[in-house]
Protein backbone atom coordinates (compact mmCIF):
# COMPACT_ATOMS: atom_id res chain seq x y z
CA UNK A 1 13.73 197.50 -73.98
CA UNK A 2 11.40 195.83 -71.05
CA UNK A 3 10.04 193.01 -71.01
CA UNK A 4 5.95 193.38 -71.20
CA UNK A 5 3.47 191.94 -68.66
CA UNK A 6 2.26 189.17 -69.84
CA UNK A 7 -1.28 187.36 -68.73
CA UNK A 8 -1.44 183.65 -67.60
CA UNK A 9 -3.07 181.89 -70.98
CA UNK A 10 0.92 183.52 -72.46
CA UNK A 11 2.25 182.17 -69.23
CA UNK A 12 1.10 178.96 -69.89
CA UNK A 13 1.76 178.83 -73.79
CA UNK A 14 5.34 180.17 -73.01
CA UNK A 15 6.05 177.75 -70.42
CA UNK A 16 4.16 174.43 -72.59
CA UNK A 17 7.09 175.75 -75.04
CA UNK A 18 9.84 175.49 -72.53
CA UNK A 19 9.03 172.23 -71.65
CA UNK A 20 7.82 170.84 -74.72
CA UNK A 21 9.79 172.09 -77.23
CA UNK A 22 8.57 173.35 -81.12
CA UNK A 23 4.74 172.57 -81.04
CA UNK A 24 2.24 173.10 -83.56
CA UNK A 25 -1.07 175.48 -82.90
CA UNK A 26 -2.90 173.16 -82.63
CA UNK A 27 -1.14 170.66 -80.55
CA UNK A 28 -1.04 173.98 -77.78
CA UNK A 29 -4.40 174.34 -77.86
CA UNK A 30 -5.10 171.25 -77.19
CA UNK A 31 -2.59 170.52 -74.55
CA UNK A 32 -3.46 173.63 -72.95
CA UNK A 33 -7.27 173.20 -73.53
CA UNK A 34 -7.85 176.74 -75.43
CA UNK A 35 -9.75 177.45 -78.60
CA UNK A 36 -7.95 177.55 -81.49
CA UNK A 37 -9.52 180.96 -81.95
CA UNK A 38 -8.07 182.31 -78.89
CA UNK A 39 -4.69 180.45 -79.24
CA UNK A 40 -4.31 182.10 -82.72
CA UNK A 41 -4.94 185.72 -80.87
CA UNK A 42 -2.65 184.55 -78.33
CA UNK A 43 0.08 183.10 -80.65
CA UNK A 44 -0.12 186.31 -82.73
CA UNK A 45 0.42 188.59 -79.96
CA UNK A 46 3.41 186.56 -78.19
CA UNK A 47 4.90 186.70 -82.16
CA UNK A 48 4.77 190.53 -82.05
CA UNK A 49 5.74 190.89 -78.53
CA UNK A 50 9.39 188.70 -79.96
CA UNK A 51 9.34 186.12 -77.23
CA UNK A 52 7.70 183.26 -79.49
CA UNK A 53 8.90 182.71 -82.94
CA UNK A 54 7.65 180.36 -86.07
CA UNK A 55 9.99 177.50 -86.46
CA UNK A 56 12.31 178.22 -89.48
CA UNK A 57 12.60 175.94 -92.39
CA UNK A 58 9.66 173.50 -90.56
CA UNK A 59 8.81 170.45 -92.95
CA UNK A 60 5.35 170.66 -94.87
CA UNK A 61 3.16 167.74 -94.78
CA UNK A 62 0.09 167.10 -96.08
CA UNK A 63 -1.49 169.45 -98.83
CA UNK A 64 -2.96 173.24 -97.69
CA UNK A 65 -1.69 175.47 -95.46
CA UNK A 66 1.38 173.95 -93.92
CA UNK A 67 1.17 173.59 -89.56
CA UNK A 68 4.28 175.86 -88.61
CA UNK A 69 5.53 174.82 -85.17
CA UNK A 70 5.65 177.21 -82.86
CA UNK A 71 9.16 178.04 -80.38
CA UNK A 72 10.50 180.23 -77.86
CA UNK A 73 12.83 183.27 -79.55
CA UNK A 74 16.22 182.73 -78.05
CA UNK A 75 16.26 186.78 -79.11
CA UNK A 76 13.11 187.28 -77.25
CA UNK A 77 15.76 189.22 -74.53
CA UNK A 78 18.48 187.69 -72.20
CA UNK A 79 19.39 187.69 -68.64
CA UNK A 80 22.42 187.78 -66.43
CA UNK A 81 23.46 185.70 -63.15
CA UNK A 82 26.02 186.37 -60.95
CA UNK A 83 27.62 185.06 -57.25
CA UNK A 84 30.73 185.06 -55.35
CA UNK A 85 31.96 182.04 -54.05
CA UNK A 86 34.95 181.83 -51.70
CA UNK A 87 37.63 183.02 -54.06
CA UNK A 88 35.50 182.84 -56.86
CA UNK A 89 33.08 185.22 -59.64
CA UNK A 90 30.89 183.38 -61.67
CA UNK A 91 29.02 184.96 -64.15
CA UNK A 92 26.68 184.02 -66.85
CA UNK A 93 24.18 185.07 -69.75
CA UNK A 94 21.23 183.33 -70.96
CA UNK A 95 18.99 184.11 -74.08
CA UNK A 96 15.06 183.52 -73.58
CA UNK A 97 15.10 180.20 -74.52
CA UNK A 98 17.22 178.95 -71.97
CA UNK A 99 20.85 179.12 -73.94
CA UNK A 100 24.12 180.11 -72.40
CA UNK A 101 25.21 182.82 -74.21
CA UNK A 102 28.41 183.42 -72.23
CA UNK A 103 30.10 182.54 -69.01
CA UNK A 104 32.82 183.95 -67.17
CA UNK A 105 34.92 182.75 -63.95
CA UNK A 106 37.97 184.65 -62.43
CA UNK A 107 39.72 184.18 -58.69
CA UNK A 108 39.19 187.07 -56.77
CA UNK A 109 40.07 187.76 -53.53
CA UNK A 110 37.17 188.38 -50.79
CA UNK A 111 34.97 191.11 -51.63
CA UNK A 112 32.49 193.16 -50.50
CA UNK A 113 29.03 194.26 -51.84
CA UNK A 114 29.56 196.96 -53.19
CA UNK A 115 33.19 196.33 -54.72
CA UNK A 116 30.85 193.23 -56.15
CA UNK A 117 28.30 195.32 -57.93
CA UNK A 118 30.63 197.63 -59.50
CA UNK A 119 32.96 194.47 -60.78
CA UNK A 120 29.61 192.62 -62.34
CA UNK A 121 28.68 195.78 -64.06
CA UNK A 122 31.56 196.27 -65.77
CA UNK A 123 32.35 192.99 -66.94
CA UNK A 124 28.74 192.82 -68.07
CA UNK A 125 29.08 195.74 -70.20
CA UNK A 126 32.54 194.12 -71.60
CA UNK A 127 30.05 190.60 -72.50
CA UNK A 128 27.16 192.35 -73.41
CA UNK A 129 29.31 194.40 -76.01
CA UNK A 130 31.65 191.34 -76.73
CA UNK A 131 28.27 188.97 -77.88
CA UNK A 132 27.06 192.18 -79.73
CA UNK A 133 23.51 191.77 -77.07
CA UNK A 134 23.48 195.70 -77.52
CA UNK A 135 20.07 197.08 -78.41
CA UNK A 136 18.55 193.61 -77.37
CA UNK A 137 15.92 193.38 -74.56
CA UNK A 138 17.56 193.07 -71.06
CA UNK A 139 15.60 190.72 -68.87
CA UNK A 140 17.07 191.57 -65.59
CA UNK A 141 19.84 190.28 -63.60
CA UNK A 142 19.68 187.25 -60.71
CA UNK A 143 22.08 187.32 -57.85
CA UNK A 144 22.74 183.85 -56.09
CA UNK A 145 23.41 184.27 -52.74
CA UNK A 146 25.52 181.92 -50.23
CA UNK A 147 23.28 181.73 -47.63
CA UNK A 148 19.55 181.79 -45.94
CA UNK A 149 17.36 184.85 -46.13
CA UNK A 150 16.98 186.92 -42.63
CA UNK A 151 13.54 188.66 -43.73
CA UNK A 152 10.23 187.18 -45.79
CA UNK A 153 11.23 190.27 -48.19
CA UNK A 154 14.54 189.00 -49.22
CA UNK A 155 16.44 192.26 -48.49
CA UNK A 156 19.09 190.59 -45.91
CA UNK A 157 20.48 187.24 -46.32
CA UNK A 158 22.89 185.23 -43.61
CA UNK A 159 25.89 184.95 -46.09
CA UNK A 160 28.79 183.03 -45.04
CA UNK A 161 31.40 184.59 -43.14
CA UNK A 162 34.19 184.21 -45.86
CA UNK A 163 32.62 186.96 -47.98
CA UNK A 164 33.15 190.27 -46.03
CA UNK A 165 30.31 192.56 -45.33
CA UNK A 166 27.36 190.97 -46.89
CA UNK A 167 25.98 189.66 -43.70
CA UNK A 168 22.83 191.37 -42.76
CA UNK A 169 23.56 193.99 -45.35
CA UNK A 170 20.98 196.00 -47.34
CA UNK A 171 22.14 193.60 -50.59
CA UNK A 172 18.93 194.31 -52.50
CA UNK A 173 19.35 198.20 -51.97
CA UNK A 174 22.96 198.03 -52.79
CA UNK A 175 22.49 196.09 -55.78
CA UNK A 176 19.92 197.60 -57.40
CA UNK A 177 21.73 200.90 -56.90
CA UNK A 178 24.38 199.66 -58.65
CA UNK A 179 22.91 197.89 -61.79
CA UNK A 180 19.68 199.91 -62.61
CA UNK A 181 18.93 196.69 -63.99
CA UNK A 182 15.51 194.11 -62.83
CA UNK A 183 16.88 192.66 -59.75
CA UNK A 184 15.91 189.35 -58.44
CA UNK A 185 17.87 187.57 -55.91
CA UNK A 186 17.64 183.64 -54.53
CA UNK A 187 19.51 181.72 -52.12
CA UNK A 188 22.26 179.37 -53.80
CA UNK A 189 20.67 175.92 -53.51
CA UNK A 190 17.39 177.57 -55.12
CA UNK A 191 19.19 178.93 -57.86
CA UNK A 192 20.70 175.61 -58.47
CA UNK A 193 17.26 173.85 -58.35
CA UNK A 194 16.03 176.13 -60.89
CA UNK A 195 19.10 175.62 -63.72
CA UNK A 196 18.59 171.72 -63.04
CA UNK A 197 14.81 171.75 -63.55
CA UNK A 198 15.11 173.94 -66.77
CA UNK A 199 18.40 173.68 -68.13
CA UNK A 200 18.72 170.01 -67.08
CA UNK A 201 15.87 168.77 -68.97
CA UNK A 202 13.31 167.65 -65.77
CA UNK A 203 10.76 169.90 -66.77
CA UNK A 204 10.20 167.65 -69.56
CA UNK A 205 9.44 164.79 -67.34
CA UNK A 206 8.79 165.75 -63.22
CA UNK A 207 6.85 168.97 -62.07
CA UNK A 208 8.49 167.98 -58.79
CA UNK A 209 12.19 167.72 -58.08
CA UNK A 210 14.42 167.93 -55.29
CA UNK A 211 18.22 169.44 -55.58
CA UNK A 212 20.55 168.69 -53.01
CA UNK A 213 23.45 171.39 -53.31
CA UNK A 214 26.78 170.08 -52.10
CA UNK A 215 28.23 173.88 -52.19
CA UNK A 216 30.06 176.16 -49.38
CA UNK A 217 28.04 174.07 -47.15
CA UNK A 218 24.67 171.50 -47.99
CA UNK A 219 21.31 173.06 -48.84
CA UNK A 220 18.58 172.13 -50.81
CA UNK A 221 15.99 173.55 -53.42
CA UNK A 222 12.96 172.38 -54.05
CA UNK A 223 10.52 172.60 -56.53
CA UNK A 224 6.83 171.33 -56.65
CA UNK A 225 4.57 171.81 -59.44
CA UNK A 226 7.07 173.97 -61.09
CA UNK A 227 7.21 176.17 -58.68
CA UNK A 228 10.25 177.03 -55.94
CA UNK A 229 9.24 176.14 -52.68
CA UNK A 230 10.54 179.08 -50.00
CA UNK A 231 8.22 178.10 -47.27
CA UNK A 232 6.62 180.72 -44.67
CA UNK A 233 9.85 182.55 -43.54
CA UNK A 234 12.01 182.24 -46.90
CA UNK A 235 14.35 179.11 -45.48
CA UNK A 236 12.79 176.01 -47.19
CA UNK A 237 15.71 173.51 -47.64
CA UNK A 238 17.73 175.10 -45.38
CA UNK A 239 18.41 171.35 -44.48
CA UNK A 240 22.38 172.53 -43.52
CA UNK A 241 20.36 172.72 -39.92
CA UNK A 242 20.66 169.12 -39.56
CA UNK A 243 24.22 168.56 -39.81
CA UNK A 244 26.01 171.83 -37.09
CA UNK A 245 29.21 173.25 -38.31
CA UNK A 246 31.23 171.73 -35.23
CA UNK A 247 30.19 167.55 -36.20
CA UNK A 248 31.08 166.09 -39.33
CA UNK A 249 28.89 166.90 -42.49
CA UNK A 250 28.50 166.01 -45.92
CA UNK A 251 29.68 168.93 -47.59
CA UNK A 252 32.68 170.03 -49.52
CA UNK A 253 34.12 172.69 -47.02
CA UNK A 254 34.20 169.23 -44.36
CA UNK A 255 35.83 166.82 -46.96
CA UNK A 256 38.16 169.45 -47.46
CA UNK A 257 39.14 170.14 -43.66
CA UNK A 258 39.77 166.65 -43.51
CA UNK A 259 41.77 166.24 -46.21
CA UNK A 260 44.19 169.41 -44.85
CA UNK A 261 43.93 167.24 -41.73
CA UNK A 262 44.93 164.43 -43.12
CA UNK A 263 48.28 165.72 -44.82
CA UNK A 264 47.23 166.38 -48.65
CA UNK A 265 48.39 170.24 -49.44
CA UNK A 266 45.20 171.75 -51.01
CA UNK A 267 43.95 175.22 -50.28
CA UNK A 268 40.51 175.10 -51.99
CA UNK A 269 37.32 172.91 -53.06
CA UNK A 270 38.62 173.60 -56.43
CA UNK A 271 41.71 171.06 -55.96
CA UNK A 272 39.99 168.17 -54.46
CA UNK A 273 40.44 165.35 -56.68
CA UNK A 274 39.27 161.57 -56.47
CA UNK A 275 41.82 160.96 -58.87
CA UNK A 276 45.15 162.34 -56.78
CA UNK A 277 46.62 159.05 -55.00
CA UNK A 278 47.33 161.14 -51.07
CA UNK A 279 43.36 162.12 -51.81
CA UNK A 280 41.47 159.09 -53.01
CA UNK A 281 41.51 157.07 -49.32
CA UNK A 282 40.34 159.86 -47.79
CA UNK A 283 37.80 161.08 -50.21
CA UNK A 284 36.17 157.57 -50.14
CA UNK A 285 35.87 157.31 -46.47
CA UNK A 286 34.32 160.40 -46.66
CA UNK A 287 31.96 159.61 -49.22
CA UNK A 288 31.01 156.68 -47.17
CA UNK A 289 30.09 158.53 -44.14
CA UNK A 290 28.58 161.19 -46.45
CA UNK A 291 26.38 159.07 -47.98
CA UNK A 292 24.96 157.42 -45.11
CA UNK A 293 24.28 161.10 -43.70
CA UNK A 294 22.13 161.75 -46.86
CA UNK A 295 20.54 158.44 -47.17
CA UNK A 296 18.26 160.46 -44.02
CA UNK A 297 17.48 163.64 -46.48
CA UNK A 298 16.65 161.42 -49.91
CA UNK A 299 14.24 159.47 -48.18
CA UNK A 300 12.76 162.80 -45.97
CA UNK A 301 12.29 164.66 -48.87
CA UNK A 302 11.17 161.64 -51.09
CA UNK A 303 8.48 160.83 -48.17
CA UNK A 304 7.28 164.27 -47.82
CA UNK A 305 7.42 165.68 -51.69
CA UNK A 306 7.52 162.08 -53.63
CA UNK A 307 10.12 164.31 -55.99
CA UNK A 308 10.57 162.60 -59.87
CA UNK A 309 14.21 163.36 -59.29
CA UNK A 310 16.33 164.21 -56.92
CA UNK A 311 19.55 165.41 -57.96
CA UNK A 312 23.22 165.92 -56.23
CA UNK A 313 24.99 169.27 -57.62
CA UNK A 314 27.56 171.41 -56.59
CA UNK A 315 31.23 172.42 -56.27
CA UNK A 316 32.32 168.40 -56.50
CA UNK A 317 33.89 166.93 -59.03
CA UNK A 318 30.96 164.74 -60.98
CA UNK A 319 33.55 161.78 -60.57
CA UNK A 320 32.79 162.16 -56.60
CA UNK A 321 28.91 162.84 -57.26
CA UNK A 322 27.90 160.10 -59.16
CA UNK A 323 30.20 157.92 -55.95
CA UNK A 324 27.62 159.75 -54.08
CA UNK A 325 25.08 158.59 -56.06
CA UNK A 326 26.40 155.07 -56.39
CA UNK A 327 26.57 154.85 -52.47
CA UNK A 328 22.70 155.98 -51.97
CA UNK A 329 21.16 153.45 -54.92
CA UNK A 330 23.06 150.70 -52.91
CA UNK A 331 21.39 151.85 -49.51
CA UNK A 332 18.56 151.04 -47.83
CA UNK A 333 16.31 153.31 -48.94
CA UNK A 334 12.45 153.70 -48.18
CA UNK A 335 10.18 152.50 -50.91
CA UNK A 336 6.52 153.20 -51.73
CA UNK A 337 3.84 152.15 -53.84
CA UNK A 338 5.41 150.53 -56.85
CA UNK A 339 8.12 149.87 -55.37
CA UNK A 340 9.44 153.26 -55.92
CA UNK A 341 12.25 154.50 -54.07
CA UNK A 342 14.22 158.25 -53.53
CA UNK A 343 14.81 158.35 -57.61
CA UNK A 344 18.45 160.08 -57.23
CA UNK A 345 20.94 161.50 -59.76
CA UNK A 346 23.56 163.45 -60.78
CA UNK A 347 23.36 166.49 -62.04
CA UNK A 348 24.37 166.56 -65.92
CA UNK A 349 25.00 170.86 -66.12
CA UNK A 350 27.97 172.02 -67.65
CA UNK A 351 28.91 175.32 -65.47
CA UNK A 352 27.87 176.24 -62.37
CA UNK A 353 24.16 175.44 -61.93
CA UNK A 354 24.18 178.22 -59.07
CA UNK A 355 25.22 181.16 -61.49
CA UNK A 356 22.86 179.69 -64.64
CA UNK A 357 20.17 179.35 -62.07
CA UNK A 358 20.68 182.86 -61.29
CA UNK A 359 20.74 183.67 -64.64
CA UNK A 360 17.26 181.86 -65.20
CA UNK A 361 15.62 183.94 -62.15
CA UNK A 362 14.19 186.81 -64.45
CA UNK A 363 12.79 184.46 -66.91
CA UNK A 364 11.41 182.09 -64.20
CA UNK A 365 9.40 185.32 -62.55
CA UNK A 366 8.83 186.58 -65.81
CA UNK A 367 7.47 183.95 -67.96
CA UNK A 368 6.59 181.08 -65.21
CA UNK A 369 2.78 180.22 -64.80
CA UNK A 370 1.66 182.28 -61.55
């Protein structure tokens, strides 16, 4: 089953119930300034299409005809994500109305493309048949991948060197090969962005948001009037630029050199805990020098974008984040008008926003305004 085409007034109604919530005919129409007339054509066909659905059991007030809210169908289709991480799978499925259906997570050793395709195929089958999704509309699959795009197209992405062969590789070809499935794929940090702006409830309140992803390395996503921001060449928030490799940076791969450096057995991000007594001194000097580093990109990006939120994700504990956090409100950040300064918080996502972001990449192309 495929998802149909839809035109921008069921864009708009689609996304108003994304953000919104259950809303009356009436109260869409108005919000979105259409005719009743032309919402109730519109309502009726997103109805028969299955991607909007009348609110069960809604309360009747008043006497007539009763106003039956409107919602998205969580049955309207669903959609898979998928990365690698160093040592790491993620997968996960969404339903149309934003719900995780499923995760999964499993060590693996490095792999390559290919052996990567094949493995999220088959354990997508196993899910698909497990959550009885058989027979339901597929929206496509997302890939997020660890690391800047090389071409405007999005066909070859600069992948970190701990996942073998996917540097400068044909990833789109050798995907789609593979799944036979809608293919979208988005850098890491823009994946992210996306779960937190949907998933993490700023839709409801910001149309513009910054995400800074503490991952492999730092990057950032950015969205502005609900839409992602790639910029000309595809590398928008590529702000790992500002901090080289070879000088300290704040991102989890540095904390955890330093940490091996400093004595504390650990082999992976995975293990670093604020809570382990040979880790704590070291994790809080680091989040010291951290912070000061990113006091410089929260009041950038709140200068040039004037974000509602800006938001620290990634591969760190939330225990470390919200430090993070902590650190920056204490700084001396820039203010504007109001008295407003870089609004920054802590990402509230249960699971990996990078894989639900990926997950949320066909509905985002499919269903976002245009």
């Amino acid at each position: 089953m495929h998802f149909p085409t839809l035109d921008k007034d069921q864009r708009r109604i689609i996304q108003m119930l994304r953000k919104s919530g259950p809303l009356s005919r009436s109260a869409v129409a108005a919000a979105l300034e259409i005719s009743g007339t032309a919402l109730t054509r519109l309502s009726r066909d997103l109805l028969s299409l299955g991607v909007v659905e009348e609110m069960p059991d809604a309360e009747v007030h008043g006497r007539g005809r009763p106003a039956i809210p409107l919602q998205l169908a969580a049955k309207g289709g669903y959609a898979v994500g998928a990365t690698a991480h160093k040592g790491l799978l993620d997968i996960s499925l969404v339903d149309f109305a934003g719900a995780t259906i499923a995760t999964h997570t499993e060590a693996i050793e490095p792999i390559d493309p290919k052996a990567f395709a094949k493995k999220v195929r088959r354990l997508i089958h196993l899910l698909v048949d497990r959550h009885d999704l058989l027979g339901q509309r597929m929206l496509g699959i997302g890939i997020a991948v660890p690391g800047p795009s090389l071409s405007p197209a999005g066909d070859r992405w600069s992948v970190v060197d701990v996942l073998p062969n996917w540097r400068d590789a044909p990833l789109h070809d050798i995907f789609s090969a593979e799944f036979g499935w809608p293919l979208w794929m988005e850098n890491d940090a823009n994946a992210a962005a996306l779960a937190e702006y949907y998933l993490g409830g700023l839709m409801r309140d910001f149309s513009n948001v910054v995400v800074l992803l503490l991952g492999y390395g730092i990057g950032a996503g950015v969205i502005v009037d609900g839409r992602l921001v790639r910029g000309q060449f595809g590398v928008a928030g590529e702000i790992g630029c500002l901090f080289p490799g070879d000088l300290p940076r704040p991102s989890p791969m540095d904390l955890l050199s330093i940490l091996r450096s400093n004595g504390c057995d650990i082999s992976s991000v995975a293990e670093i805990d604020l809570n382990a007594p040979d880790q704590a001194p070291t994790i809080e000097a680091w989040s010291d020098r951290a912070a000061e580093q990113l006091e410089t990109v929260c009041n950038t990006a709140f200068a040039w974008l004037d974000p509602g939120a800006i938001v620290l994700a990634g591969t760190l504990t939330s225990e470390i984040l919200r430090g993070l956090a902590s650190r920056l409100h204490a700084a001396n950040l820039v203010t504007t008008v109001y008295e407003r300064r870089p609004p920054v918080q802590v990402s509230s996502l249960r699971g990996s926003p990078i894989t639900l972001g990926a997950a949320l990449l066909p509905i985002h192309a499919l269903s976002a305004e245009v």
